[in-house]
C-alpha atoms as a PDB file:
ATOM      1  CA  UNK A   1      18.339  -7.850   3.594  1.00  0.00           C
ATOM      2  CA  UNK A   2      19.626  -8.293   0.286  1.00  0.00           C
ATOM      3  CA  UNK A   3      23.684  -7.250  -0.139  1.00  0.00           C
ATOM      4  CA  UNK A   4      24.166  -4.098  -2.416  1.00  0.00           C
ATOM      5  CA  UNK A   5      25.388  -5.613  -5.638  1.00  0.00           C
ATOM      6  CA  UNK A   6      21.966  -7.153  -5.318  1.00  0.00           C
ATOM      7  CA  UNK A   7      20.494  -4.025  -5.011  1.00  0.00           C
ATOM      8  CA  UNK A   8      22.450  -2.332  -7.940  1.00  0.00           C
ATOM      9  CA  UNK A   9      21.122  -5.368 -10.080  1.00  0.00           C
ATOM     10  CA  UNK A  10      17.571  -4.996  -9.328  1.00  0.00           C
ATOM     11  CA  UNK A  11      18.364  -1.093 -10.081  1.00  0.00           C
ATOM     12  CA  UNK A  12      20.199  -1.824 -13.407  1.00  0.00           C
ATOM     13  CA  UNK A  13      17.109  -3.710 -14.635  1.00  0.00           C
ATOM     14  CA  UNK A  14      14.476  -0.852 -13.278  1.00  0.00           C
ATOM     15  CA  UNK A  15      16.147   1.776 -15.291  1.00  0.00           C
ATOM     16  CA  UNK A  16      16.405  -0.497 -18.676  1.00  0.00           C
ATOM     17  CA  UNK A  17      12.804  -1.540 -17.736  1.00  0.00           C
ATOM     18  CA  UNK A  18      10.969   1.547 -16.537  1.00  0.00           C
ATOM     19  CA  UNK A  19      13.064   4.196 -18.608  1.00  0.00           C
ATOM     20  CA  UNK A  20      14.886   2.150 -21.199  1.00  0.00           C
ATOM     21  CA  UNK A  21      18.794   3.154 -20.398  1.00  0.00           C
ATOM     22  CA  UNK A  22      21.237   1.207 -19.293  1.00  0.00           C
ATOM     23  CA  UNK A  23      23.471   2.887 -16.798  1.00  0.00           C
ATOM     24  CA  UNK A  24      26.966   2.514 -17.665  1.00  0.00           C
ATOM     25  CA  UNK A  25      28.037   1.990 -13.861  1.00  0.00           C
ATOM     26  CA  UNK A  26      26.936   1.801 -10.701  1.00  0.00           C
ATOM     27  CA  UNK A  27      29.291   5.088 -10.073  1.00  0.00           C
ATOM     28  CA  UNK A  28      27.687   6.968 -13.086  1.00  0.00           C
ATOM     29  CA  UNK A  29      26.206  10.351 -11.773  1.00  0.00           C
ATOM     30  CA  UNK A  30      22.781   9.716 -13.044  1.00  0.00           C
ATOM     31  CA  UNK A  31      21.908  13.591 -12.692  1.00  0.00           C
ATOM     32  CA  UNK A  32      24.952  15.633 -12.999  1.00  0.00           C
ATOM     33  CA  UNK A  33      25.399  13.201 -16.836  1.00  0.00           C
ATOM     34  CA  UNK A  34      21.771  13.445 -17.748  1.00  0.00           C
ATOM     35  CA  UNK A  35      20.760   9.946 -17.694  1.00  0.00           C
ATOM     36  CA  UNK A  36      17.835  11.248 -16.046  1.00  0.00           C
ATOM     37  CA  UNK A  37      15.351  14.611 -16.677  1.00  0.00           C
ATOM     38  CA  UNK A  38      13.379  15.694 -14.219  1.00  0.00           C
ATOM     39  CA  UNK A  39      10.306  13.957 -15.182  1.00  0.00           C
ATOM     40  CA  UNK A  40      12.498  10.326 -15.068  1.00  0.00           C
ATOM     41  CA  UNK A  41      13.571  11.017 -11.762  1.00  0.00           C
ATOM     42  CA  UNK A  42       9.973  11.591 -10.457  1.00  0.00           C
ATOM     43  CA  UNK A  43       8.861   7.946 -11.842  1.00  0.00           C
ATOM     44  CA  UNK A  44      12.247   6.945 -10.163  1.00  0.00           C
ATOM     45  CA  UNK A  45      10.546   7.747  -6.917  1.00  0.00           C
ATOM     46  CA  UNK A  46       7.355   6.373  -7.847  1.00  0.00           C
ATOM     47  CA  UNK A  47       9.534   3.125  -8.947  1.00  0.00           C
ATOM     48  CA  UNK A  48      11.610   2.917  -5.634  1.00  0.00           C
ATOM     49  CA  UNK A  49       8.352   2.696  -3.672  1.00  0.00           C
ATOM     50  CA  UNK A  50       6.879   0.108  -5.925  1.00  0.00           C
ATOM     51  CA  UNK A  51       9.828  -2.225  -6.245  1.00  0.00           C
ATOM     52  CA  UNK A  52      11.599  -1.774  -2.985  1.00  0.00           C
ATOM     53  CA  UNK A  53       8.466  -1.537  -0.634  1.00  0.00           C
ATOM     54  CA  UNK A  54      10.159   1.892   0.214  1.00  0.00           C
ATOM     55  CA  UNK A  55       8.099   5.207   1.830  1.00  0.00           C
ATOM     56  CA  UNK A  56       9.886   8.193   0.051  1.00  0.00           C
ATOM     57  CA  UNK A  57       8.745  11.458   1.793  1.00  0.00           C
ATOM     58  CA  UNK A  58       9.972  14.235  -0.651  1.00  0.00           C
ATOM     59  CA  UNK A  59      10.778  16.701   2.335  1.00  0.00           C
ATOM     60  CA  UNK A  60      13.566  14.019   3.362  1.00  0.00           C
ATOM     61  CA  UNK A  61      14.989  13.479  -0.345  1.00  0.00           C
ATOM     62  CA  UNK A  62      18.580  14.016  -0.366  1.00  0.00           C
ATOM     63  CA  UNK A  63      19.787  14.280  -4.160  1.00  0.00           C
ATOM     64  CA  UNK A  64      23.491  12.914  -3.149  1.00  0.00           C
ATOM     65  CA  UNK A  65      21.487   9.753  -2.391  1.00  0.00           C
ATOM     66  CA  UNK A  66      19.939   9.455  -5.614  1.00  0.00           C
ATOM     67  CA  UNK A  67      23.090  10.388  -7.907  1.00  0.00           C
ATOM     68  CA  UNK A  68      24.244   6.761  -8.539  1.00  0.00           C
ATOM     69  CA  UNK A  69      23.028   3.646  -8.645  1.00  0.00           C
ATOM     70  CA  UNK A  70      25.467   2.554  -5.850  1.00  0.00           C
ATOM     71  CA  UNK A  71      24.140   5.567  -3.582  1.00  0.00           C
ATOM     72  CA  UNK A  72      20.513   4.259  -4.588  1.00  0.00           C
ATOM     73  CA  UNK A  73      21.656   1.094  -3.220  1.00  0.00           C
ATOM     74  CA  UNK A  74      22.715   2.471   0.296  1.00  0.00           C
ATOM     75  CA  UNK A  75      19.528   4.412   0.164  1.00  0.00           C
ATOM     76  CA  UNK A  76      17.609   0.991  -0.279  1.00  0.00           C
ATOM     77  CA  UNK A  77      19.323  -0.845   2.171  1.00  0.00           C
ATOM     78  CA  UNK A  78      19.430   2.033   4.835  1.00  0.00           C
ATOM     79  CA  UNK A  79      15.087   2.491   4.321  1.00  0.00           C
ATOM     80  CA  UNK A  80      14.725  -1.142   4.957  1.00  0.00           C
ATOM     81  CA  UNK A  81      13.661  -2.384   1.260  1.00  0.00           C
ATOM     82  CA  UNK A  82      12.326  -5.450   0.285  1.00  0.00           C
ATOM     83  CA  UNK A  83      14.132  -8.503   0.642  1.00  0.00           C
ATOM     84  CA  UNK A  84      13.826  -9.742  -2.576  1.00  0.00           C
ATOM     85  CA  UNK A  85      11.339  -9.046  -5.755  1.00  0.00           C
ATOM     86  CA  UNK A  86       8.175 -10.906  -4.523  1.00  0.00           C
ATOM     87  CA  UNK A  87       8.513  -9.026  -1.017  1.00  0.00           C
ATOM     88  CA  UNK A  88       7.844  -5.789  -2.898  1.00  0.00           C
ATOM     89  CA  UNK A  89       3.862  -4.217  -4.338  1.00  0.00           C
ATOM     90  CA  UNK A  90       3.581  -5.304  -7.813  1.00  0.00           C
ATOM     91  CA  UNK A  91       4.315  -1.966 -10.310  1.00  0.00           C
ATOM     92  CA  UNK A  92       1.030  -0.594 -11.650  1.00  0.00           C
ATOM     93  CA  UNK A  93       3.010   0.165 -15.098  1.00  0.00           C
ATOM     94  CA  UNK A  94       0.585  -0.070 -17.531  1.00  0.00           C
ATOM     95  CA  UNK A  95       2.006  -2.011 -20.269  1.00  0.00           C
ATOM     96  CA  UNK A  96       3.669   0.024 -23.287  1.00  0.00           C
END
């Protein structure tokens, strides 16, 4: 299992990939500052699954877990999430 400043790097990279910003910090409250609408946080879910081999039922999402990239991290980690990149389903992202 990867360590979470792994993790956090992997997430830094999905959010300037998938939703070009770059999250200021791994602390940064990604809802309470607006980094993300409600729309990005959907495709977050959709990402999580897709790069992190994660399940995400949304009767068990917990919005404190999702808040930060450090609490993303934990959320990762605790689910069981890939290992590394290649472990994970390739994103069906169309190209832009």
């Amino acid at each position: 299992m990867q360590d979470a400043n792994a993790i956090i790097e992997r997430l830094g990279a999905l959010f300037v990939d998938s939703f070009h910003i770059e999250v200021p910090s791994p602390d940064t409250d990604l809802l309470e500052t607006g980094v993300l609408d409600s729309f990005q946080f959907v495709e977050l879910l959709f990402q999580l699954e897709q790069h992190f081999g994660l399940r995400i039922k949304i009767d068990d999402i917990d919005l404190d877990d999702l808040r930060t990239l450090a609490r993303i991290a934990r959320l990762v980690t605790a689910n069981g999430g890939a290992a590394d990149p290649s472990s994970a389903r390739p994103s069906l992202r169309a190209a832009d």
